[in-house]
Protein backbone atom coordinates (compact mmCIF):
# COMPACT_ATOMS: atom_id res chain seq x y z
CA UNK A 1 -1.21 18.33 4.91
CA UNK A 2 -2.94 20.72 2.69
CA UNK A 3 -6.86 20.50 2.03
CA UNK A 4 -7.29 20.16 -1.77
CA UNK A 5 -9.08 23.53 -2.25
CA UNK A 6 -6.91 26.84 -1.37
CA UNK A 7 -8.84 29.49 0.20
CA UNK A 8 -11.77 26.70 1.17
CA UNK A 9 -12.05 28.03 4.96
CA UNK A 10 -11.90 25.16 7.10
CA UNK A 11 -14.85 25.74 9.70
CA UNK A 12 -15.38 22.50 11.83
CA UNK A 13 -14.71 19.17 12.21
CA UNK A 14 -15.34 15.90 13.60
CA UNK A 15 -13.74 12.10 14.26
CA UNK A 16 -15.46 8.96 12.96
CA UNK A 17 -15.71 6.60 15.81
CA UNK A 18 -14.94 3.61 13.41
CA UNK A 19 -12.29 3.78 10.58
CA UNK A 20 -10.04 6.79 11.59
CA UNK A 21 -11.61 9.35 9.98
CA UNK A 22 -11.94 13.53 10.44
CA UNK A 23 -15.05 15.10 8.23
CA UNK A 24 -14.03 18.63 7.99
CA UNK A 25 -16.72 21.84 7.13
CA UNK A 26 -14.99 23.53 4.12
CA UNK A 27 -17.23 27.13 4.36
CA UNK A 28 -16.21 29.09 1.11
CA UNK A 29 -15.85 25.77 -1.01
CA UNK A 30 -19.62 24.28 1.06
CA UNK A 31 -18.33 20.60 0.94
CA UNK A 32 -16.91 18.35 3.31
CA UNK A 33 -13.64 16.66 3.39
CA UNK A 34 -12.97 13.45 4.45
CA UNK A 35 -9.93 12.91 5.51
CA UNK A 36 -7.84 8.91 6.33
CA UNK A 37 -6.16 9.86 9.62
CA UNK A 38 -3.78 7.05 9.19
CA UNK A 39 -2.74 8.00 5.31
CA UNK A 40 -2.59 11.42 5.93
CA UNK A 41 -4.89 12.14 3.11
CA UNK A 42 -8.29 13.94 1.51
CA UNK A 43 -10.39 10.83 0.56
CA UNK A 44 -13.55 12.59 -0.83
CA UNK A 45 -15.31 15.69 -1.08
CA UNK A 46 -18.56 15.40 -0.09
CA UNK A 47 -21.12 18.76 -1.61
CA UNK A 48 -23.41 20.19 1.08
CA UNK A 49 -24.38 23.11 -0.01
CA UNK A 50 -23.73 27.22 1.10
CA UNK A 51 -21.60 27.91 4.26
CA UNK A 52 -20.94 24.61 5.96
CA UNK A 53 -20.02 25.21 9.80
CA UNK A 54 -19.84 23.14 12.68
CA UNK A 55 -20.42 19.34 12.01
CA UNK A 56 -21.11 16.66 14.73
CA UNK A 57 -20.97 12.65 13.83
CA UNK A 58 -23.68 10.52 15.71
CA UNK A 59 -21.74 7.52 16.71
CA UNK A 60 -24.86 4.98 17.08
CA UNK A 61 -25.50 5.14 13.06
CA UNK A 62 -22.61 7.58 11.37
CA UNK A 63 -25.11 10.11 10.84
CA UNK A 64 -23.55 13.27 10.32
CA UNK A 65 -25.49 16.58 10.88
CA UNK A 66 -24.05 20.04 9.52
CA UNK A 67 -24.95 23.67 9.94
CA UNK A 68 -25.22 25.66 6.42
CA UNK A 69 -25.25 29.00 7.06
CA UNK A 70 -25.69 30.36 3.76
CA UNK A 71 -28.66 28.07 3.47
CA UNK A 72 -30.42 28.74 6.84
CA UNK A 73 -30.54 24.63 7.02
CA UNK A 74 -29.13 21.80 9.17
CA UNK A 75 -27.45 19.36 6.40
CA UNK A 76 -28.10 15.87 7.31
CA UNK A 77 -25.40 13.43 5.61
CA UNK A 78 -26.22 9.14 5.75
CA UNK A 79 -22.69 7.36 5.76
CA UNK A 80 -23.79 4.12 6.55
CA UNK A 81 -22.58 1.98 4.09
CA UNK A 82 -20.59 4.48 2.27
CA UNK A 83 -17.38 3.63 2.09
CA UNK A 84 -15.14 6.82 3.08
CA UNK A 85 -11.91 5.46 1.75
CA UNK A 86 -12.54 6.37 -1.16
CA UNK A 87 -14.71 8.35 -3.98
CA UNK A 88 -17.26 5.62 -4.77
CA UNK A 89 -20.55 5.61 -3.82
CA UNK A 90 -23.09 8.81 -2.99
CA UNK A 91 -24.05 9.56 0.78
CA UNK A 92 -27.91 10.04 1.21
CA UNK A 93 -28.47 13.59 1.87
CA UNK A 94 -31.49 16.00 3.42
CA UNK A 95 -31.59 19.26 4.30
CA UNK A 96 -34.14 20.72 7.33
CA UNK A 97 -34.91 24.44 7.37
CA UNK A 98 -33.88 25.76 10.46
CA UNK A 99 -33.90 29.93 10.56
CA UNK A 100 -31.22 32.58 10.18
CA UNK A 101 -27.38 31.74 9.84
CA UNK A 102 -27.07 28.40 12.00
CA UNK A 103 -23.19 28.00 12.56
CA UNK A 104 -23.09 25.25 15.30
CA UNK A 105 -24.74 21.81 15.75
CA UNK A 106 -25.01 19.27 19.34
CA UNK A 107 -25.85 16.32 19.41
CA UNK A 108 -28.17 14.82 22.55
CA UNK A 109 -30.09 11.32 22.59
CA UNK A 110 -32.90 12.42 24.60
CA UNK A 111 -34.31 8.32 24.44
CA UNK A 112 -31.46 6.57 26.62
CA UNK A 113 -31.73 5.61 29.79
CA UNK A 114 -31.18 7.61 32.79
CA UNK A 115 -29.16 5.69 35.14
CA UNK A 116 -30.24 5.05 38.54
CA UNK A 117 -29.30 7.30 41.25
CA UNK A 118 -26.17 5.97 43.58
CA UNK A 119 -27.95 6.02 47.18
CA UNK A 120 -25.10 4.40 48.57
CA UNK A 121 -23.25 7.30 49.68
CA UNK A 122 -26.69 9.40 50.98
């Protein structure tokens, strides 16, 4: 399968947990694919903005968090209740400054419980 924009530099990417997706950081072109898994096809283009990178999905809510380089910003993309089968509808979008040339995101829930020590085997 070829993306839909030559030249587009494919920089990252990342599965949906529901619905079979792969979101995938298109740098020179600063958009993001979505791609059906099972079709074997570019659903949308969704615009983020200068040098998309590395792009992480949190799987509690479909957030999807993106490094833009060129922008010195972490994208932060809404899909909940977006349908990614197809072109309708806009994701809810932000942007957060983050300093020089980000290229990778993680992802860490720092608010779920730790679970308690095994002491059987001490």
């Amino acid at each position: 399968m070829r993306l839909p924009l030559a030249g587009a530099a494919p920089a990252g990417i990342a599965v949906t947990a529901e619905g079979g997706y792969a979101l995938v950081t298109l740098e020179r072109a600063g958009v993001l694919a979505v791609v059906d898994l099972l079709e074997w096809r570019v659903t949308r283009l969704v615009p983020l903005g200068a040098g998309p990178r590395g792009v992480v999905i949190d799987p509690a809510d479909g957030t999807v968090y993106c490094a833009l380089a060129g922008q010195r910003s972490l994208a932060v993309v809404h899909l909940d209740g977006v349908d990614l089968s197809n072109a309708d509808g806009t994701p809810q979008f932000e942007e957060i400054p983050v300093g020089a040339g980000p290229s990778s995101v993680a992802l860490a829930h720092v608010d779920d419980p730790v679970p308690p020590a095994d002491t059987t085997s001490l």
